[in-house]
Protein backbone atom coordinates (compact mmCIF):
# COMPACT_ATOMS: atom_id res chain seq x y z
CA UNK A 1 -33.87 -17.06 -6.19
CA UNK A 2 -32.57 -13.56 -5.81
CA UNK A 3 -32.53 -13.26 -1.65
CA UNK A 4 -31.97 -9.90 -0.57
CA UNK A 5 -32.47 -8.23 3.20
CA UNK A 6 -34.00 -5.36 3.23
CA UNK A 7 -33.97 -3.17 6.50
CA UNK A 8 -37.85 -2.60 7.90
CA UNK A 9 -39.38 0.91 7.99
CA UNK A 10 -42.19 2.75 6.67
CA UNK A 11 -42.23 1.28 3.19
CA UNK A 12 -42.56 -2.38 4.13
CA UNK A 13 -43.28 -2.71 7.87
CA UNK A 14 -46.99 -4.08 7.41
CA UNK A 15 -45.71 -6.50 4.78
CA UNK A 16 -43.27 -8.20 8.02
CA UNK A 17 -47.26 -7.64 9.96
CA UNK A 18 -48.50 -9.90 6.91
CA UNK A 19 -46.20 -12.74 7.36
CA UNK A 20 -47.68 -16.00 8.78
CA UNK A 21 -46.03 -19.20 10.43
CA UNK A 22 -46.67 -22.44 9.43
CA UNK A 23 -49.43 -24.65 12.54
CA UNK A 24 -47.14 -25.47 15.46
CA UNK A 25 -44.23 -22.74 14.99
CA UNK A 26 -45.40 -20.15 17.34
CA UNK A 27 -43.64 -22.06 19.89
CA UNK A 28 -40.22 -21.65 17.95
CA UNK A 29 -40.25 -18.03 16.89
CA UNK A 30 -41.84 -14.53 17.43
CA UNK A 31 -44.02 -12.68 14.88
CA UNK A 32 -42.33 -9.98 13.20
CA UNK A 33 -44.55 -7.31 15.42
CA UNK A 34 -43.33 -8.18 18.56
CA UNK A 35 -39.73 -7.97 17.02
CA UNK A 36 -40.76 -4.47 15.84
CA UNK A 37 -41.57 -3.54 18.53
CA UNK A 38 -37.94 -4.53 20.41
CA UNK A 39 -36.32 -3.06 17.48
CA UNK A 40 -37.41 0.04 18.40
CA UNK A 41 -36.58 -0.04 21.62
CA UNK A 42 -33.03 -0.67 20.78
CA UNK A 43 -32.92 0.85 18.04
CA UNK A 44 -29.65 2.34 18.52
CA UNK A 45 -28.12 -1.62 18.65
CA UNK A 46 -30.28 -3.53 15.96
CA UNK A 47 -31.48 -3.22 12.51
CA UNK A 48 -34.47 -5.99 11.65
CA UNK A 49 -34.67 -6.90 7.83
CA UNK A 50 -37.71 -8.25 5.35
CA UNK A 51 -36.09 -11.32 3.83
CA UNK A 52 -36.68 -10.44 -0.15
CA UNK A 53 -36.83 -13.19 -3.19
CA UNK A 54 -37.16 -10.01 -5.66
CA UNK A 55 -39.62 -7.96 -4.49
CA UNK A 56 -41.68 -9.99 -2.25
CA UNK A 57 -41.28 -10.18 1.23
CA UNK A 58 -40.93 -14.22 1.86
CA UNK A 59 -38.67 -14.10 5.89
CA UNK A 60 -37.84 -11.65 8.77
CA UNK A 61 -34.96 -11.32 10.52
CA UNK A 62 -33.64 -9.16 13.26
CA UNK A 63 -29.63 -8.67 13.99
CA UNK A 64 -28.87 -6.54 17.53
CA UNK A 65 -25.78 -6.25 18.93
CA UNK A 66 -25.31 -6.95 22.51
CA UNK A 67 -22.53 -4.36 24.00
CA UNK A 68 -22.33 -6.23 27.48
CA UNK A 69 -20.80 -9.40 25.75
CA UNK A 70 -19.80 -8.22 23.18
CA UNK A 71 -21.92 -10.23 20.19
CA UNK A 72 -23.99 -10.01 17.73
CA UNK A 73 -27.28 -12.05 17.97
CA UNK A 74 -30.20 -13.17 15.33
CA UNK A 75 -33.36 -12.91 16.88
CA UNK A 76 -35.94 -14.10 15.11
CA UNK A 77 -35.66 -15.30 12.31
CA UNK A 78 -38.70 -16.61 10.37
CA UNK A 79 -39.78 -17.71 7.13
CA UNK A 80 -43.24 -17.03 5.89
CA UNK A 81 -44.89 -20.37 5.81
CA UNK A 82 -45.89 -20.45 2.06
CA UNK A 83 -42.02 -19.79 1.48
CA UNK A 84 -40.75 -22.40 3.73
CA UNK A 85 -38.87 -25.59 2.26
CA UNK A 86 -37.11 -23.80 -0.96
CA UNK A 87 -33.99 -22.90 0.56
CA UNK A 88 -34.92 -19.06 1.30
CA UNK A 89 -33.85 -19.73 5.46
CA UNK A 90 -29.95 -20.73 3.72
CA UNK A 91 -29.64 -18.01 2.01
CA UNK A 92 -30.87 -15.49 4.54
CA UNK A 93 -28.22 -16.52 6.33
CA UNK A 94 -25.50 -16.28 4.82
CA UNK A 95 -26.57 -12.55 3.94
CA UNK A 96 -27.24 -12.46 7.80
CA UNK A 97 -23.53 -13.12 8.49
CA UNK A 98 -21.78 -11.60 5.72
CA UNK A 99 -24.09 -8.29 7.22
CA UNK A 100 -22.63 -9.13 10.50
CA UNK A 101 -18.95 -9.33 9.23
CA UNK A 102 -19.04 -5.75 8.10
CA UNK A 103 -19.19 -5.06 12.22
CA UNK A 104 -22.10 -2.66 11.62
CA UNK A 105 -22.80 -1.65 15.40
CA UNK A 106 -18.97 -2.98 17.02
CA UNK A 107 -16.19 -5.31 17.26
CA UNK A 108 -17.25 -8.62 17.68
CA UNK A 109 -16.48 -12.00 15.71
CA UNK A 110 -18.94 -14.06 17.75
CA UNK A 111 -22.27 -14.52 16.63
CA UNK A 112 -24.88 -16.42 18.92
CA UNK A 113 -28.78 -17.23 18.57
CA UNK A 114 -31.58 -19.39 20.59
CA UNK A 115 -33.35 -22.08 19.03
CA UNK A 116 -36.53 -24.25 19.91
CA UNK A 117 -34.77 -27.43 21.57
CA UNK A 118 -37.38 -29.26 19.35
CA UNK A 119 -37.04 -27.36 16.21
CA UNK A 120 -34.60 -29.92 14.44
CA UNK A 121 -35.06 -28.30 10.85
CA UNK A 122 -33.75 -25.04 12.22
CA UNK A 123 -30.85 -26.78 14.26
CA UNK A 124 -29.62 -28.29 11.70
CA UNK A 125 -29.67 -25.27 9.46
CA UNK A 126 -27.76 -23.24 12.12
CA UNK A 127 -25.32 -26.31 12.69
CA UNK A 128 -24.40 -26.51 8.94
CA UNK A 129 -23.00 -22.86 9.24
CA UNK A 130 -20.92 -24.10 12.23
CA UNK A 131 -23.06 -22.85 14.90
CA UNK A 132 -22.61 -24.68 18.12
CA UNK A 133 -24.66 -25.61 21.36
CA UNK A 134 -22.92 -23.29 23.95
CA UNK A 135 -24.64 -25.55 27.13
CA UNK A 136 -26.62 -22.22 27.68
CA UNK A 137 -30.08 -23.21 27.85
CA UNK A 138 -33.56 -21.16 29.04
CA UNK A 139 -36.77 -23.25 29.48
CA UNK A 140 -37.26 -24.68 25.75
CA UNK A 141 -34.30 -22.92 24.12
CA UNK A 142 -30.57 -23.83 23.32
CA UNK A 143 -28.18 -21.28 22.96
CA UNK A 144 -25.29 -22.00 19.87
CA UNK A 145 -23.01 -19.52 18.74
CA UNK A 146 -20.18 -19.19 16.09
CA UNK A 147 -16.58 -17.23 15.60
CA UNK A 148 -16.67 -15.55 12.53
């Protein structure tokens, strides 16, 4: 397994377009084009990456910056259903944070995400890296966040 994040533009945009979730997830997460399509309205705050086992594209992720808080925040953060269950959502990220320690948009050390109340595969992922439920909630989602 050789993850790598790769920021999204005109090269590999419509492979993020190809990427698929597994029955049942829409509920949890987002498809890559409406995260496009945010990215590019904040462009000037976020950069959204094609999660990379060599040269295929096998997750998405976005990272934005919130300068109101200040944080940063993953937003969503998917892996492609014929990739899910090998360990490629672990290693994402940790590249996600260790590309959030190198403060590329401001100073922040706090890191925060939403998460599916239901999802319990992706709460416990986020809860291994010390992520934890902030008691901020919106309909179906939990907030948890972490101090770098």
């Amino acid at each position: 397994m050789e993850i790598q994040l790769k920021r999204i533009d005109e090269r590999n945009f419509v492979d993020a377009f190809n990427l698929k979730l597994a029955d049942g997830q829409e509920a949890f997460v987002s498809h890559p084009i409406r995260s496009l399509a945010q990215a590019y309205v904040y462009y000037n705050q976020c950069t959204p990456f094609g999660i990379y086992d060599g040269d295929q594209m096998v997750g998405y992720v976005m990272v934005i910056y919130d300068y109101d808080i200040p944080e940063y925040d993953v937003w969503h953060m998917m892996i492609d259903a014929s990739s899910q269950s090998k360990g490629y959502g672990k290693e994402a990220l940790k590249k996600v944070l260790e590309y959030i320690k190198g403060k590329p948009f401001g100073d922040s050390d706090r890191v925060a995400l939403t998460c599916n109340k239901v999802n319990t595969i992706a709460l416990k992922l986020f809860q291994k890296f010390g992520f934890e439920l902030t008691g901020n909630y919106d309909k179906d989602e939990v907030e948890l966040a972490l101090i770098l």
